[in-house]
Structure formats: C-alpha cells, structure tokens
PDB file of N, CA and C in Angstrom:
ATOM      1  N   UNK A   1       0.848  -1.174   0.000  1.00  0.00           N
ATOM      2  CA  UNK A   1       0.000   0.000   0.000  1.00  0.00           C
ATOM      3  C   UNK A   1       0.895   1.239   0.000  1.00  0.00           C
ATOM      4  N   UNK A   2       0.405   2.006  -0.958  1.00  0.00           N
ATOM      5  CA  UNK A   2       1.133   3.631  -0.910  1.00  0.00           C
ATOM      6  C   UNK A   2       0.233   4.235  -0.708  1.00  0.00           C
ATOM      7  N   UNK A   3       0.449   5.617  -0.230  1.00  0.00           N
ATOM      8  CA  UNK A   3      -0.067   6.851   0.142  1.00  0.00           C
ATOM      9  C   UNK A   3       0.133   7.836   1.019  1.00  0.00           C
ATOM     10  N   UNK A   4      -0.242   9.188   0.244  1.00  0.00           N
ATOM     11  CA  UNK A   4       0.395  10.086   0.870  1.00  0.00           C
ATOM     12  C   UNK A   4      -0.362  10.504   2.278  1.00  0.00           C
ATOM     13  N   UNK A   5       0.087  11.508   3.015  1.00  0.00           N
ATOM     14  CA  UNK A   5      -0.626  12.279   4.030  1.00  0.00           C
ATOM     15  C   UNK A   5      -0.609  13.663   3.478  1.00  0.00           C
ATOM     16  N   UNK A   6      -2.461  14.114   4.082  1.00  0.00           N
ATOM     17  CA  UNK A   6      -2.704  14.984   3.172  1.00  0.00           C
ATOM     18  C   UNK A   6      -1.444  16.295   3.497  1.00  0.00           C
ATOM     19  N   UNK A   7      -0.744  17.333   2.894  1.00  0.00           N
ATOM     20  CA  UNK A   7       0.454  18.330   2.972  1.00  0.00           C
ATOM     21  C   UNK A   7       1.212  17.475   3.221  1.00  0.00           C
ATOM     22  N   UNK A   8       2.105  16.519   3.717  1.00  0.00           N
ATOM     23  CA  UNK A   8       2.605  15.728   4.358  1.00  0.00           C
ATOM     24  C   UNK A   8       3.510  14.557   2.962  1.00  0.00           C
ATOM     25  N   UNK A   9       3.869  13.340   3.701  1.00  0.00           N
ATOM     26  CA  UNK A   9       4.848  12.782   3.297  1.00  0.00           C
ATOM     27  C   UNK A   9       3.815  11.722   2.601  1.00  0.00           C
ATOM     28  N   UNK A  10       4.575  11.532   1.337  1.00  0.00           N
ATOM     29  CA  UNK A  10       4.017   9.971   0.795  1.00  0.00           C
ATOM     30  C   UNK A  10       4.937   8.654   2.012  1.00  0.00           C
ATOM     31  N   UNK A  11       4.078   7.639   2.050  1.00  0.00           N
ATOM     32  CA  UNK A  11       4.449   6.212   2.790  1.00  0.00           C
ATOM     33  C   UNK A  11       4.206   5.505   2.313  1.00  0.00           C
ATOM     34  N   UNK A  12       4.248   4.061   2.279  1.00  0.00           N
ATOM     35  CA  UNK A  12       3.915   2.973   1.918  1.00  0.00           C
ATOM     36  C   UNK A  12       4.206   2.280   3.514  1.00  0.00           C
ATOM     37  N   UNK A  13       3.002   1.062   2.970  1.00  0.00           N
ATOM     38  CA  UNK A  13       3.525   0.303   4.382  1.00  0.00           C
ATOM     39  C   UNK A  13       3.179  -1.503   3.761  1.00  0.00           C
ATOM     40  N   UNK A  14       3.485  -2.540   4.672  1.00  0.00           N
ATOM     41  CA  UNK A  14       3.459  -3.899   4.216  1.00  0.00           C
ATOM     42  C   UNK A  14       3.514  -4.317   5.460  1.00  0.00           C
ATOM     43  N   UNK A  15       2.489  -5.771   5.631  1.00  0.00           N
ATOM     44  CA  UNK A  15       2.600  -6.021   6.559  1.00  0.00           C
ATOM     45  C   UNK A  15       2.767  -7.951   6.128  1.00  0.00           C
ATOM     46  N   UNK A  16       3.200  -8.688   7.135  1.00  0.00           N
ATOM     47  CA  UNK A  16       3.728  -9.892   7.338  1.00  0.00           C
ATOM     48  C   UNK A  16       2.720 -10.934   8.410  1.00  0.00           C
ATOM     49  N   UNK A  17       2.065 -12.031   7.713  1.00  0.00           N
ATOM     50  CA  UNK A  17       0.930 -12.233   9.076  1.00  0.00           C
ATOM     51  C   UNK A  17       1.524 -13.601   9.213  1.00  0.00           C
ATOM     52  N   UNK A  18       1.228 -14.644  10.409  1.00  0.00           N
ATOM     53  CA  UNK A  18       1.401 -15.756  10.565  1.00  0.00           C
ATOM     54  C   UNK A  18      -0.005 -16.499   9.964  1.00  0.00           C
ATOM     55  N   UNK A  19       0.559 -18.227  10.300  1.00  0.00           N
ATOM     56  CA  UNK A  19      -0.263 -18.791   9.275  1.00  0.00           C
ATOM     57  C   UNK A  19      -1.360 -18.812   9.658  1.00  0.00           C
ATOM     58  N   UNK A  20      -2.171 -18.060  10.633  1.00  0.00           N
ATOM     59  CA  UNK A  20      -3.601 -17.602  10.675  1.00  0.00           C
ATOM     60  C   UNK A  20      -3.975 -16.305  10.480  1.00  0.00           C
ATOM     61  N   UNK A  21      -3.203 -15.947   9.870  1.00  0.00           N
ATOM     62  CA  UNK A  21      -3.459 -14.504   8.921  1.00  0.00           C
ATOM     63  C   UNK A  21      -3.639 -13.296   9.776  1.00  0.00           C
ATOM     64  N   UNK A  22      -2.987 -13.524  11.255  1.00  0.00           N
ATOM     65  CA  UNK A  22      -2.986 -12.404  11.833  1.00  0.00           C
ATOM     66  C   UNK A  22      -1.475 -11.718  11.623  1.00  0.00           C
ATOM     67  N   UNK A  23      -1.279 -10.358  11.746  1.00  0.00           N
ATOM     68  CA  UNK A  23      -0.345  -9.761  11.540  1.00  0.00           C
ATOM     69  C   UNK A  23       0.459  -9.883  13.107  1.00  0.00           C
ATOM     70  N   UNK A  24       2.219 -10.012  11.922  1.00  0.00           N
ATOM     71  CA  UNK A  24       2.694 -10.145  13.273  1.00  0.00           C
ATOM     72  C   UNK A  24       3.661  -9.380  13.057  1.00  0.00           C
ATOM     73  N   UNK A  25       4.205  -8.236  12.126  1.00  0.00           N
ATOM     74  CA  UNK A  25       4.953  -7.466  11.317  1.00  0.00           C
ATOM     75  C   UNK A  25       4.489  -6.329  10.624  1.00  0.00           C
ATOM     76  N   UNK A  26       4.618  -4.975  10.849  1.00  0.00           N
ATOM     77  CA  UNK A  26       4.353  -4.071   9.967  1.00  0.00           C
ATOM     78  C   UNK A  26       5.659  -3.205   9.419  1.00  0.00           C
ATOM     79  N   UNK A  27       5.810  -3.102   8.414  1.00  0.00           N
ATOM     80  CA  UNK A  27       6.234  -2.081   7.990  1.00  0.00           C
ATOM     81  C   UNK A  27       6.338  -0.867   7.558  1.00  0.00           C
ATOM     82  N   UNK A  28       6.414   0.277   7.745  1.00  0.00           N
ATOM     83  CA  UNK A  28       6.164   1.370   7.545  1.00  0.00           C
ATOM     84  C   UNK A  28       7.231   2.694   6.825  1.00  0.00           C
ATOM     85  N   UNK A  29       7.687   2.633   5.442  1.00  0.00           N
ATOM     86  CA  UNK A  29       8.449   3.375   4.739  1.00  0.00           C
ATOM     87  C   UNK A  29       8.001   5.024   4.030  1.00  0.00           C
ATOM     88  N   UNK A  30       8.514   5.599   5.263  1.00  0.00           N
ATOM     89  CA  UNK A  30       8.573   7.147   4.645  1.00  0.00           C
ATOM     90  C   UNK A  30       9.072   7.940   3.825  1.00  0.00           C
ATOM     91  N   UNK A  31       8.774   8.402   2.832  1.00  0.00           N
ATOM     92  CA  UNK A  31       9.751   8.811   1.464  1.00  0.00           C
ATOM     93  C   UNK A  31      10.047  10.419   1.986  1.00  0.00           C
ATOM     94  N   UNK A  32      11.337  10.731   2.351  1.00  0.00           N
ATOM     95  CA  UNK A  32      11.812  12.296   2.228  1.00  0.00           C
ATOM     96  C   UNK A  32      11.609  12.549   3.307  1.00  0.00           C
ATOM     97  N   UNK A  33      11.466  11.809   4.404  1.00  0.00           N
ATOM     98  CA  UNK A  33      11.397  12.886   5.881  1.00  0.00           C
ATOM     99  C   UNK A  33      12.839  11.703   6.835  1.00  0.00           C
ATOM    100  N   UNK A  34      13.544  12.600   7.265  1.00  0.00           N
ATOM    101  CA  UNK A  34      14.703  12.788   7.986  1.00  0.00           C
ATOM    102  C   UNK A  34      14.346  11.686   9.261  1.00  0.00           C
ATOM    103  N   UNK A  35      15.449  11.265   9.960  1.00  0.00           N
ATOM    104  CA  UNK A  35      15.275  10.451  10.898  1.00  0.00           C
ATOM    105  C   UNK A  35      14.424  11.544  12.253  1.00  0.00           C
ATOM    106  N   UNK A  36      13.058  11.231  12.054  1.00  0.00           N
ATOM    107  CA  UNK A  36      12.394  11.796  13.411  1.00  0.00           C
ATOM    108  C   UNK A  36      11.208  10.441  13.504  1.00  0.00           C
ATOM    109  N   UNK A  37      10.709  11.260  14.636  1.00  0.00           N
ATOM    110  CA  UNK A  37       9.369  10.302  14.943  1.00  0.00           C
ATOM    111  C   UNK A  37       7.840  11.124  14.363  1.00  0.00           C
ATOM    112  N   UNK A  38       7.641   9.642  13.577  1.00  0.00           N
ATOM    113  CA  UNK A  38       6.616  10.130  12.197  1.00  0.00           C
ATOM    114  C   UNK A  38       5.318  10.385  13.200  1.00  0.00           C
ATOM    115  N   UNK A  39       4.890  11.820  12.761  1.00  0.00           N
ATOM    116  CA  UNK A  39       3.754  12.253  13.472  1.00  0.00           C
ATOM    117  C   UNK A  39       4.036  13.074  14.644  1.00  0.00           C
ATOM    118  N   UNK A  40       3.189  13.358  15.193  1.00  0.00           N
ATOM    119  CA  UNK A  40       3.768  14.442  16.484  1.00  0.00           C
ATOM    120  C   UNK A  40       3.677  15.808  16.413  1.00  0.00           C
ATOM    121  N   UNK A  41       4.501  16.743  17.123  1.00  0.00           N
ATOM    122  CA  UNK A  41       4.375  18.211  17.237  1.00  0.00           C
ATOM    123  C   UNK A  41       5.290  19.094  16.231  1.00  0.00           C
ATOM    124  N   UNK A  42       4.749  19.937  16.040  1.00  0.00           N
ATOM    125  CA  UNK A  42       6.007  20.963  15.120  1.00  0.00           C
ATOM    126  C   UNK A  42       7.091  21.106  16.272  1.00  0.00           C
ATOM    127  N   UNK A  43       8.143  21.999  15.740  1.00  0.00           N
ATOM    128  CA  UNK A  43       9.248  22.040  16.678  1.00  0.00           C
ATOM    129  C   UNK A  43       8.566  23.470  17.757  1.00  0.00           C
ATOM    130  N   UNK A  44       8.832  23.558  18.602  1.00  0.00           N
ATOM    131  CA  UNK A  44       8.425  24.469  19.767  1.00  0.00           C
ATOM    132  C   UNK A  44       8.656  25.598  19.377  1.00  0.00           C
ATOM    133  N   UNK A  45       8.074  26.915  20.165  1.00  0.00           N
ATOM    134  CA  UNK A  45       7.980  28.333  19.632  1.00  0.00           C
ATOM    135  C   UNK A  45       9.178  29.041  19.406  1.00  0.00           C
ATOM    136  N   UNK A  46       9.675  28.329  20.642  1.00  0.00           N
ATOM    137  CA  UNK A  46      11.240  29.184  20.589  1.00  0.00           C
ATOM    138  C   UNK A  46      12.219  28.879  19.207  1.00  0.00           C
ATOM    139  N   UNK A  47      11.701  27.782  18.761  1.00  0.00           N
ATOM    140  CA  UNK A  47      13.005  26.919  17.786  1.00  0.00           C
ATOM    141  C   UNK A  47      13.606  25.462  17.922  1.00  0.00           C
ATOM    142  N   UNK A  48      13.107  25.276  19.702  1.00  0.00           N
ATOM    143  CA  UNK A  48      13.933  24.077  19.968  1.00  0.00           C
ATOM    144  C   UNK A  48      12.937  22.652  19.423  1.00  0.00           C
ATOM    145  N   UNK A  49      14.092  22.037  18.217  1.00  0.00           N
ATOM    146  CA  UNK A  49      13.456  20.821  17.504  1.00  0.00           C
ATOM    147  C   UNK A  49      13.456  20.030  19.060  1.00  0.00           C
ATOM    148  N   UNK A  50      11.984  19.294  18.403  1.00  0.00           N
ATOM    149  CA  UNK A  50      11.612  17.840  19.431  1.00  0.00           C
ATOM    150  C   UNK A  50      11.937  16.646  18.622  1.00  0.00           C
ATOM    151  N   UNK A  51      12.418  16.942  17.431  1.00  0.00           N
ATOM    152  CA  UNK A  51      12.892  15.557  16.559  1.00  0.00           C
ATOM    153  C   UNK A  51      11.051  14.640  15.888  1.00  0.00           C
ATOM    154  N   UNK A  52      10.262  15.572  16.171  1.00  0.00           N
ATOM    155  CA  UNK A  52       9.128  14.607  15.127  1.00  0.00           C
ATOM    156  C   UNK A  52       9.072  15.487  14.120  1.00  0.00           C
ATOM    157  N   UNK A  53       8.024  14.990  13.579  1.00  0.00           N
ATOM    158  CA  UNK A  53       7.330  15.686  12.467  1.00  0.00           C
ATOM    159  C   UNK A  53       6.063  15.389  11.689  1.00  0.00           C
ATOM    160  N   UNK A  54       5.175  16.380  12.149  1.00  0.00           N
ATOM    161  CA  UNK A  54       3.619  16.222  12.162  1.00  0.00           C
ATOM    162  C   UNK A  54       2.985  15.879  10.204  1.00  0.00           C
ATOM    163  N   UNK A  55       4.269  15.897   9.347  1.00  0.00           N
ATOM    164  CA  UNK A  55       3.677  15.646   8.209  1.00  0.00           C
ATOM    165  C   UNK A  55       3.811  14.488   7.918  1.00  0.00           C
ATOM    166  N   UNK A  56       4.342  13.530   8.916  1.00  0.00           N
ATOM    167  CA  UNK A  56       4.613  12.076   8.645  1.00  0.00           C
ATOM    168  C   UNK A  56       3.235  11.712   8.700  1.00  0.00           C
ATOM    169  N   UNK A  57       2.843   9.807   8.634  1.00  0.00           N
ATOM    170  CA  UNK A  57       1.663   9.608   9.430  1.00  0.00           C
ATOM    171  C   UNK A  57       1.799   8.975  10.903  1.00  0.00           C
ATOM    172  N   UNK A  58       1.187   9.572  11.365  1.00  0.00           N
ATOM    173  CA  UNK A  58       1.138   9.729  13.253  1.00  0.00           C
ATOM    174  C   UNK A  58       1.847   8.171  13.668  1.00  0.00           C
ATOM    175  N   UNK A  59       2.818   7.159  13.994  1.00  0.00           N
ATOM    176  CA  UNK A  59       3.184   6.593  14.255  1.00  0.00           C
ATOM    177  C   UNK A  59       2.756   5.613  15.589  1.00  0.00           C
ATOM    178  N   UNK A  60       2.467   6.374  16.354  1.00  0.00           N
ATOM    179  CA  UNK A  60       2.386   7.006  17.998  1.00  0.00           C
ATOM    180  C   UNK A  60       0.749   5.819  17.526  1.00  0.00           C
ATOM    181  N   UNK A  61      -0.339   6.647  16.595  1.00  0.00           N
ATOM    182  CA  UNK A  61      -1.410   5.964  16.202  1.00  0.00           C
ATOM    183  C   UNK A  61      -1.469   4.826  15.500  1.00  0.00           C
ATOM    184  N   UNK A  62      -0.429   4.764  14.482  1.00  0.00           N
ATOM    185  CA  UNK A  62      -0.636   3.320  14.330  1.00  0.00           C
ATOM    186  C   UNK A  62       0.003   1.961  15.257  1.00  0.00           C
ATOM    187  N   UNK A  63       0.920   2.129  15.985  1.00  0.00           N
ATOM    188  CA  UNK A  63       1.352   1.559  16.846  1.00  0.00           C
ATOM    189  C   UNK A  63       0.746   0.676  17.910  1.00  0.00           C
ATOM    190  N   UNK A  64      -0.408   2.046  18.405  1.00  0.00           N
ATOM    191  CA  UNK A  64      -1.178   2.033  19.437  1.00  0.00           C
ATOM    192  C   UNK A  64      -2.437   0.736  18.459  1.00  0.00           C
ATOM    193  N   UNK A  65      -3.307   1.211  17.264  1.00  0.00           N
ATOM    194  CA  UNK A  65      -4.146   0.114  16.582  1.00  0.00           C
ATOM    195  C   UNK A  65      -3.459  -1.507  16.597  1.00  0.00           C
ATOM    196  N   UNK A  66      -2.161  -1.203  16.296  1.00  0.00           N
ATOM    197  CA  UNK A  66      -1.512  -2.697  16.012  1.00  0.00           C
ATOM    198  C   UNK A  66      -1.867  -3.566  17.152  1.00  0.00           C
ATOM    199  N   UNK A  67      -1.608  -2.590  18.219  1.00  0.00           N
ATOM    200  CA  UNK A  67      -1.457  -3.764  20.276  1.00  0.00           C
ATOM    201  C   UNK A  67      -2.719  -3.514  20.067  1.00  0.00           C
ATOM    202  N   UNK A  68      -3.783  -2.810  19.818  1.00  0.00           N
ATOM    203  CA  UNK A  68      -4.642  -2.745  20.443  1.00  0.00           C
ATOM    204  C   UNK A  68      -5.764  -4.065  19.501  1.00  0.00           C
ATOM    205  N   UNK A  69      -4.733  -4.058  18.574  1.00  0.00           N
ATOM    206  CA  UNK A  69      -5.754  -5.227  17.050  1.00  0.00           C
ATOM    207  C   UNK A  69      -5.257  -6.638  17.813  1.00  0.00           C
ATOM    208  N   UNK A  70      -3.732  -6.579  17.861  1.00  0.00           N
ATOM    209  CA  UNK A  70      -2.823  -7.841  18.679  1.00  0.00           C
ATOM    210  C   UNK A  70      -3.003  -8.102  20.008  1.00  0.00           C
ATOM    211  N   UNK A  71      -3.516  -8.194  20.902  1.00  0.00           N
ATOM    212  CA  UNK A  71      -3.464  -8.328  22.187  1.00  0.00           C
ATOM    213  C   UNK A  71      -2.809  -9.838  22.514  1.00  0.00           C
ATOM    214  N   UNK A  72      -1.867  -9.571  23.402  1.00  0.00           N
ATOM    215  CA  UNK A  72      -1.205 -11.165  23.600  1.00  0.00           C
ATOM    216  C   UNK A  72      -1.624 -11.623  24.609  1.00  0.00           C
ATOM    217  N   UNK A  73      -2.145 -12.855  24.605  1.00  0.00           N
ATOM    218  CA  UNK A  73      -2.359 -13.507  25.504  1.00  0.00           C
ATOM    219  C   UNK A  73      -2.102 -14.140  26.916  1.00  0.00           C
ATOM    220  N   UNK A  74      -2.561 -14.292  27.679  1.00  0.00           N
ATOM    221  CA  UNK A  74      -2.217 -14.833  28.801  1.00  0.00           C
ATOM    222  C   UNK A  74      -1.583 -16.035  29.007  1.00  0.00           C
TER     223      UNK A  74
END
C-alpha cells in the first residue's frame, strides 16, 4: 500500500501475518522525511526541535491500533 498524508509525506507500508493470517509485522516506509518520529508536534515556539514531524503519518497511532488489534495472551 502507498499513500500520501494529506500536505505531508508519501508512505507505503506492508505487513507480514502468521499462518492464521494475523499480523505479526508491519512495515512502515517514509519517502523524504529525515530520521524523526513520524507524526507528532512541530518544533516548539522558541526553535527548539523535538525531533518529530507532524507531516509524517502519526506513528504514535498506528502503533497504538496494532497492540490494540494484537493483544497477547495470557
């Protein structure tokens, strides 16, 4: 899957499932944005970078869907 975020960065992502077709692997490839964490805040008023960047897609959110799709068992 490709696609962009709207102003923001094109991605693609792929994912890897075991043999009951649940995912146990995602991948997530950002085209043109610098080593930060995809999604998040602009850099602060003063200037001082926080190292994300809000034109990625939110990371933080897909992360959170994956555990929350995967829950491991007891």
């Amino acid at each position: 899957m490709q696609a962009p975020v709207p102003d923001g960065y094109t991605y693609s992502a792929a994912s890897w499932n075991d043999i009951n077709g649940k995912p146990v692997v995602q991948l997530y490839r950002i085209y043109g944005m610098n080593h930060r964490w995809s999604g998040g805040a602009s850099p602060l008023a003063d200037g001082a970078d926080i190292y994300t960047d809000p034109r990625g897609p939110s990371f933080t959110d897909i992360t959170y869907k994956f555990f929350l799709d995967n829950p491991m068992s007891a």
